[in-house]
N, C-alpha and C. Protein backbone atom coordinates (compact mmCIF):
# COMPACT_ATOMS: atom_id res chain seq x y z
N UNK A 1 14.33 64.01 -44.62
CA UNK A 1 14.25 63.73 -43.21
C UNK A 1 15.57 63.18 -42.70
N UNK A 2 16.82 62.68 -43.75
CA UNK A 2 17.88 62.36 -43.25
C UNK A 2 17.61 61.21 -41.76
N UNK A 3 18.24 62.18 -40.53
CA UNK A 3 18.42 61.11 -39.32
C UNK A 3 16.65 61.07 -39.29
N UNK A 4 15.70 61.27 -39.80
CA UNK A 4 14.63 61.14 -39.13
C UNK A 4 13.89 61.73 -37.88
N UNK A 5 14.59 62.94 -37.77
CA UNK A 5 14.43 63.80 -36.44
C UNK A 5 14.15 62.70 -35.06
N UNK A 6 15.11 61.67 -34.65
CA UNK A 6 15.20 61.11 -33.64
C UNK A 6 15.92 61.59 -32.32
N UNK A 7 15.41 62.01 -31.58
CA UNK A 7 16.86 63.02 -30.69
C UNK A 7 17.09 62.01 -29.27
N UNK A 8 17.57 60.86 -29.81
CA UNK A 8 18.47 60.00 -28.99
C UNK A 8 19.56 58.91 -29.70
N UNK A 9 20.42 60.12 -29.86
CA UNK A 9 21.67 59.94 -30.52
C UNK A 9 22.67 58.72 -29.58
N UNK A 10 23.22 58.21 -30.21
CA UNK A 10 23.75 56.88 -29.42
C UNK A 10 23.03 55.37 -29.17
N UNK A 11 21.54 55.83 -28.63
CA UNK A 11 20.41 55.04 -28.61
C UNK A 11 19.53 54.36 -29.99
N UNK A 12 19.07 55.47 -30.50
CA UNK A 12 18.59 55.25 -31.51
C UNK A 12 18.69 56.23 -32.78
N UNK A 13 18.47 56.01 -33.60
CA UNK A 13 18.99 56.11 -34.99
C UNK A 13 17.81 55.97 -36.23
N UNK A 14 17.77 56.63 -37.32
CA UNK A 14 16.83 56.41 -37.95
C UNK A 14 16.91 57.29 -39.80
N UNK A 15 17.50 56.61 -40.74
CA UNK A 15 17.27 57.31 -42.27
C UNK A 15 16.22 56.85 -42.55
N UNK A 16 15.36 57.75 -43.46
CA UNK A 16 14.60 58.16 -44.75
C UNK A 16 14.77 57.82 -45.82
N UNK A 17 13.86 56.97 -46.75
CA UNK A 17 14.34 57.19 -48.20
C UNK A 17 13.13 56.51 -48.55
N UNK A 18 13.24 57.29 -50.40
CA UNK A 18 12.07 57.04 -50.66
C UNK A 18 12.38 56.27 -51.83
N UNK A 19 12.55 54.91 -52.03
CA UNK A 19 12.89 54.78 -53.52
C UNK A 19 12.06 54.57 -54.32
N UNK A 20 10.56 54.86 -54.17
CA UNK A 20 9.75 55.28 -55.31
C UNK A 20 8.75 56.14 -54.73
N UNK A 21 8.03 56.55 -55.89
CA UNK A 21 7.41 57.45 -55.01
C UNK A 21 6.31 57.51 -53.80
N UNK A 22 5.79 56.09 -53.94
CA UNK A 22 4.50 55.47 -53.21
C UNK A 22 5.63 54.57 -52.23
N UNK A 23 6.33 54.92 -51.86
CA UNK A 23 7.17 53.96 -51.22
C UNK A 23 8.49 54.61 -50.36
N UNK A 24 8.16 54.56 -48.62
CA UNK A 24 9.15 54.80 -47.49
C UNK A 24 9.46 53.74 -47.14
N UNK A 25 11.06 54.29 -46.75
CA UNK A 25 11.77 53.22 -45.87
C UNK A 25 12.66 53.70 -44.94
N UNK A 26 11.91 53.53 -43.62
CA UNK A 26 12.30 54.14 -42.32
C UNK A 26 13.37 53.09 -42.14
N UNK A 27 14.51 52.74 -41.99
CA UNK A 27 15.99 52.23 -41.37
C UNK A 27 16.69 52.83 -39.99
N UNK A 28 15.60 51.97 -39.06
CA UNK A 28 16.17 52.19 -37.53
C UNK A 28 17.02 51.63 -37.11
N UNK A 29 18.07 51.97 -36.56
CA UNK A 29 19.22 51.58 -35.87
C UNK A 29 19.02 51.35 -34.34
N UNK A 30 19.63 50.54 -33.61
CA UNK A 30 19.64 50.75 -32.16
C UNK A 30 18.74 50.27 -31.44
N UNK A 31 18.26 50.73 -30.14
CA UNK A 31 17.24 50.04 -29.42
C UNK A 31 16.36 50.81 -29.30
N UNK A 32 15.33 49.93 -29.23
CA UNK A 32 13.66 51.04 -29.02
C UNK A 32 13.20 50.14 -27.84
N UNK A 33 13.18 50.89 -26.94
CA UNK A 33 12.76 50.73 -25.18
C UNK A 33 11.90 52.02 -24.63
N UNK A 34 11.39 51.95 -23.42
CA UNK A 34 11.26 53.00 -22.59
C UNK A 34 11.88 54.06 -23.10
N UNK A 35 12.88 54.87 -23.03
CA UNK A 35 13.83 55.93 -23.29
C UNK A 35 13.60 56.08 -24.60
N UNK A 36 13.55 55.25 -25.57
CA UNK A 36 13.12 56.06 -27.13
C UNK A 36 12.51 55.84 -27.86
N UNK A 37 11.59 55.43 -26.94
CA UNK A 37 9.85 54.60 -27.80
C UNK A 37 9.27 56.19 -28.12
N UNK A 38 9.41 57.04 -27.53
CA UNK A 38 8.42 58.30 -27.65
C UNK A 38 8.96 58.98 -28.98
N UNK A 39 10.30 59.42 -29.39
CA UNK A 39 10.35 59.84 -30.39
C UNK A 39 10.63 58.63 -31.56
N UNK A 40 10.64 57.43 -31.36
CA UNK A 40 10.41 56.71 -32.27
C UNK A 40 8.90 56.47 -32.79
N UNK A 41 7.92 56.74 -31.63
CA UNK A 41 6.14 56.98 -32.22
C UNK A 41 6.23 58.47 -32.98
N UNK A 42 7.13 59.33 -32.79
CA UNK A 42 6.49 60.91 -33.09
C UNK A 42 7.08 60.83 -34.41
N UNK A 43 8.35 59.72 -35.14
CA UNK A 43 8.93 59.43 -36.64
C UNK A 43 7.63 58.81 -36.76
N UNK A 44 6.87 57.60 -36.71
CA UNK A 44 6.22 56.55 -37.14
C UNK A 44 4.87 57.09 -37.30
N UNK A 45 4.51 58.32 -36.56
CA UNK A 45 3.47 58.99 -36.28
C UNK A 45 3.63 60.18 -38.36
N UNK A 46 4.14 60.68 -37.67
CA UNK A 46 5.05 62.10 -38.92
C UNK A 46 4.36 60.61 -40.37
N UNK A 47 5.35 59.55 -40.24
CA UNK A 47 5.70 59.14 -41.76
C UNK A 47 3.73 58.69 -42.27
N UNK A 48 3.48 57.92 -41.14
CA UNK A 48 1.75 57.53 -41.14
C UNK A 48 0.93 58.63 -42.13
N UNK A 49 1.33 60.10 -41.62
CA UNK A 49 0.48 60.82 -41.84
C UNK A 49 0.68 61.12 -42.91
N UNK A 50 1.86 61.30 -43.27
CA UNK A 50 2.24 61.44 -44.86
C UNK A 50 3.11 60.34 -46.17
N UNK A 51 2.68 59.52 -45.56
CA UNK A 51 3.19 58.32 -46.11
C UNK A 51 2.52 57.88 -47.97
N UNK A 52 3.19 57.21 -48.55
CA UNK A 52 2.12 56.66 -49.75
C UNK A 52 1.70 55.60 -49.28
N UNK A 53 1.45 54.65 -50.31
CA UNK A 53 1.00 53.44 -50.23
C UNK A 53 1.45 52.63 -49.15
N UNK A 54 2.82 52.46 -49.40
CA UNK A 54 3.78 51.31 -48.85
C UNK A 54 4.60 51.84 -47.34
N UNK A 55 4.69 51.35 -46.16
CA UNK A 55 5.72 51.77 -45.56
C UNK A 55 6.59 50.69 -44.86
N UNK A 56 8.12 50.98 -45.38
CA UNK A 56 9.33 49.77 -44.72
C UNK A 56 9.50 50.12 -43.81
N UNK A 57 9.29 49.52 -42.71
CA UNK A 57 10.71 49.50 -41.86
C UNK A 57 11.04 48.73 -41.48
N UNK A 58 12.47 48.92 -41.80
CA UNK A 58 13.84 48.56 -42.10
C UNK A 58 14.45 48.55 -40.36
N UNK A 59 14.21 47.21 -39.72
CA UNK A 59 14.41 46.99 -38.59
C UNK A 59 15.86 46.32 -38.06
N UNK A 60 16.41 46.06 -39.39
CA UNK A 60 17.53 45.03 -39.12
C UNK A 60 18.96 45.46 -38.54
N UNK A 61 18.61 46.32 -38.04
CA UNK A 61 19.96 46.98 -37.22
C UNK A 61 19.23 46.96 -35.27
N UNK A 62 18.44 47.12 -35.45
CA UNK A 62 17.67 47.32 -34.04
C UNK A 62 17.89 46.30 -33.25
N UNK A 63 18.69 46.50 -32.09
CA UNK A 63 19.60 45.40 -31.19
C UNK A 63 19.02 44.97 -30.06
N UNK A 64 17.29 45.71 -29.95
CA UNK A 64 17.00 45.54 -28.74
C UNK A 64 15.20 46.14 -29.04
N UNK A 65 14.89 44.90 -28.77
CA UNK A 65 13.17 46.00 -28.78
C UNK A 65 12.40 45.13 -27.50
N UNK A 66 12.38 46.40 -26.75
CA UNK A 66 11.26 46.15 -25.64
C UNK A 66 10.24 46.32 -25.97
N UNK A 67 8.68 45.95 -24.90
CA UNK A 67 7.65 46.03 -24.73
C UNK A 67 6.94 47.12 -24.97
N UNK A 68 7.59 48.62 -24.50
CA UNK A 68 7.45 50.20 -25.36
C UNK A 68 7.63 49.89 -26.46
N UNK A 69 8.28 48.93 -27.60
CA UNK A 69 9.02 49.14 -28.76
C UNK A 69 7.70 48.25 -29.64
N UNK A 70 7.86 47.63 -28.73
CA UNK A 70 6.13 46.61 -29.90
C UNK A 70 4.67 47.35 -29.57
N UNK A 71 4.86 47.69 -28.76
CA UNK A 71 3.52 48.68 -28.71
C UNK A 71 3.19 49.76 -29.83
N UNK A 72 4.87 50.50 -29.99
CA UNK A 72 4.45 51.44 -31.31
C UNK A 72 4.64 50.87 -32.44
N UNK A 73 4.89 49.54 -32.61
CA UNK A 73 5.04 48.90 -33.85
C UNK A 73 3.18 48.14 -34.09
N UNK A 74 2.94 47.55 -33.04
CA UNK A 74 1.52 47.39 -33.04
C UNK A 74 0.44 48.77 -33.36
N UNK A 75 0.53 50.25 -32.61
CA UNK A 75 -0.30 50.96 -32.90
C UNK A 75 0.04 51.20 -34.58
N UNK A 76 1.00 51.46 -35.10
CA UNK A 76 1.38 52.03 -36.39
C UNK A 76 0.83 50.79 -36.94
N UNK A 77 0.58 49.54 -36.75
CA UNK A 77 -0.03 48.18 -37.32
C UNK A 77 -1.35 48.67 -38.10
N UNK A 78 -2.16 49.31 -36.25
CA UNK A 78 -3.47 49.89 -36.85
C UNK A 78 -3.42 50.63 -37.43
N UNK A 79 -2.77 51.88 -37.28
CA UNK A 79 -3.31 53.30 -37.82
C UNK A 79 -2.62 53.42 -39.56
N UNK A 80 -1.69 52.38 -40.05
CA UNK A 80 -0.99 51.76 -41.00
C UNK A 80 -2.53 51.47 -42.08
N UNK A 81 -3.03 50.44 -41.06
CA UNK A 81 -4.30 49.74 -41.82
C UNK A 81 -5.44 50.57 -41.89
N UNK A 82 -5.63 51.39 -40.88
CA UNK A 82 -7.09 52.52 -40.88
C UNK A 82 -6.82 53.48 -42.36
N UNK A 83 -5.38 53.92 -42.22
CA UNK A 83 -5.13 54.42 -43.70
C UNK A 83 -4.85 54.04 -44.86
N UNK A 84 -5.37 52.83 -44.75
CA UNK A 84 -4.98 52.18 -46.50
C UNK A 84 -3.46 51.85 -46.40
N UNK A 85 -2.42 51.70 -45.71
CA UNK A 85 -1.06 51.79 -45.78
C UNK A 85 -0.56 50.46 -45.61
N UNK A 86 0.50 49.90 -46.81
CA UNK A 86 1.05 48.58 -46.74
C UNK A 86 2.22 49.03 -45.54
N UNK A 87 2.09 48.28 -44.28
CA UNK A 87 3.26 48.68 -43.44
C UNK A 87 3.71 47.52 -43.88
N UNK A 88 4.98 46.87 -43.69
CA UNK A 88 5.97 46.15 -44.20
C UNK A 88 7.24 46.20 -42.80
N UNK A 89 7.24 45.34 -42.01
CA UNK A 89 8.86 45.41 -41.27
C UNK A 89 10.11 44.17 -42.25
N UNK A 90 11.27 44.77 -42.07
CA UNK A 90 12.55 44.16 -42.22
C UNK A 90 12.94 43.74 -41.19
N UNK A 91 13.02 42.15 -40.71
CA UNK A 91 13.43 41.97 -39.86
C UNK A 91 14.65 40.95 -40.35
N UNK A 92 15.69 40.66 -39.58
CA UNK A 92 16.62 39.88 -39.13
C UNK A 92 17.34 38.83 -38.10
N UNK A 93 17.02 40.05 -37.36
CA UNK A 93 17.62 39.52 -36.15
C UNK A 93 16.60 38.77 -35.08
N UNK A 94 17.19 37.95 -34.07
CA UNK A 94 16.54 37.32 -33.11
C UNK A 94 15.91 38.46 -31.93
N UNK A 95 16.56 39.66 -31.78
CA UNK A 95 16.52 41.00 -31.28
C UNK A 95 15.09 41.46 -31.53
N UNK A 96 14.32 41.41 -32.34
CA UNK A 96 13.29 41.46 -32.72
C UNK A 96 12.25 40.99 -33.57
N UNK A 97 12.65 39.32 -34.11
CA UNK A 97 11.86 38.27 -34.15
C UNK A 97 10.97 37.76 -32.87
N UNK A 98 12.16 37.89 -31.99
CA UNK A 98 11.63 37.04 -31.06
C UNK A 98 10.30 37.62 -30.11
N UNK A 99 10.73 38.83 -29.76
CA UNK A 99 9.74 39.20 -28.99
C UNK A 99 8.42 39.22 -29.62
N UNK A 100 8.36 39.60 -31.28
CA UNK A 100 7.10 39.41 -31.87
C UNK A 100 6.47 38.07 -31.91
N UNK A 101 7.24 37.52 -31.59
CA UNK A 101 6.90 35.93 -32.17
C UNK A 101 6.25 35.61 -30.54
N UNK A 102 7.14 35.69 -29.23
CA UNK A 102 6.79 35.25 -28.12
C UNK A 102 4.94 36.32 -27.90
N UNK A 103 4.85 37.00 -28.60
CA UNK A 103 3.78 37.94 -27.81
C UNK A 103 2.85 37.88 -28.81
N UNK A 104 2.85 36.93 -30.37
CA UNK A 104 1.92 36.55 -31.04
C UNK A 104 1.96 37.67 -32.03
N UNK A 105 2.34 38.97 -32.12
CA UNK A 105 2.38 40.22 -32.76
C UNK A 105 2.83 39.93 -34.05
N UNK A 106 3.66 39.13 -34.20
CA UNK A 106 4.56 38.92 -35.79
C UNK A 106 3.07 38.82 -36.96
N UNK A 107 2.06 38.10 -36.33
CA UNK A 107 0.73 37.77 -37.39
C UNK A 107 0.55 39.22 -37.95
N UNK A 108 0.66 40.81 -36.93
CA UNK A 108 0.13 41.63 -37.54
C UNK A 108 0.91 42.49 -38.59
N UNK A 109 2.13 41.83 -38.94
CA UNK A 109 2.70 42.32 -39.75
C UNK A 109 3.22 41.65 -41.17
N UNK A 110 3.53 42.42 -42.02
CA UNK A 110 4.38 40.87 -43.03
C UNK A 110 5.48 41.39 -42.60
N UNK A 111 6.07 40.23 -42.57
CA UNK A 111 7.61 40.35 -42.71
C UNK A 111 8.51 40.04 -43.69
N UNK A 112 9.78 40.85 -43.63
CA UNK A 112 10.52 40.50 -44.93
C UNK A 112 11.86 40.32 -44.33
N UNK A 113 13.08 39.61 -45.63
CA UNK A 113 14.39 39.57 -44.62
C UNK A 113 15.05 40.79 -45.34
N UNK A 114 14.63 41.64 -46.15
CA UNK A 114 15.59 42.21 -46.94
C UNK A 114 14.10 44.01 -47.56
N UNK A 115 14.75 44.70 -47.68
CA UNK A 115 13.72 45.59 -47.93
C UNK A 115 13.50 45.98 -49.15
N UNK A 116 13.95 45.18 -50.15
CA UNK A 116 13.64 45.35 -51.75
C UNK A 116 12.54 44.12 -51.18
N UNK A 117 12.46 43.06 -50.79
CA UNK A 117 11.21 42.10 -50.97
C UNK A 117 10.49 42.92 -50.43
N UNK A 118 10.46 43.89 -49.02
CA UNK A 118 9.22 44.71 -48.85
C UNK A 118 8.54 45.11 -49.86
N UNK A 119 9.32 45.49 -50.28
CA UNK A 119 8.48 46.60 -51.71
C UNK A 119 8.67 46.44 -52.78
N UNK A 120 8.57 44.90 -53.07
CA UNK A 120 8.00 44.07 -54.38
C UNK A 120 9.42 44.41 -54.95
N UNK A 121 10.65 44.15 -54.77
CA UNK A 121 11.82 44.37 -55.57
C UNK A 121 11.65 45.29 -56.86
N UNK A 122 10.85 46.24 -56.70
CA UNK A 122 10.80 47.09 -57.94
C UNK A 122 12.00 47.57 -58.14
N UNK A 123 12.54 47.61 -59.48
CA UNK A 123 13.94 48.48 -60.21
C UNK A 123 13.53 50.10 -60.12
């Protein structure tokens, strides 16, 4: 999946990788707002459906997350959990601590600072 078929280049950004086999790690770049909440649900949507066990994402580049941007992080929360799926975010920054934290949302996720703790630092 490479860029992650995201088609808002400049805006947002997005690699693939799988470093085991029960185990994605989506690495979004950029901002997720209005303008690229839609193909950031149609990646989050895609990986859901074919995902293993575990899914990262790897948030710590993301410079900006609006109210569109926690919404698809909240639905993928559910549809994460309806399918048996460890979702997992990487967070860092205040860019997107905060808004989870101000809107109570951070409870529905674990969080990690680094994306080997997502996924149990397996070798």
């Amino acid at each position: 999946m490479g860029e992650a078929g995201l088609p808002c280049p400049g805006f947002l950004d997005a690699s693939l990788t799988r470093p085991f086999p029960d185990t994605a790690v989506l690495a979004v770049r950029g901002e997720i707002d209005t303008l690229t909440a839609p193909a950031f649900t149609a990646a989050t949507d895609d990986l859901l459906s074919a995902s293993g066990d575990i899914l990262v994402m790897d948030l710590t580049e993301v410079r900006f997350l609006a109210s569109s941007g926690l919404a698809v992080l909240i639905k993928a929360a559910h549809r994460a959990e309806d399918r048996g799926i460890r979702l997992q975010l990487v967070i860092s920054s205040r860019a997107v601590r905060r808004p989870l934290e101000i809107t109570g949302t951070a409870a529905l996720f674990d969080l990690h600072p680094d994306p080997e703790s997502a996924y149990g630092g397996r070798d």
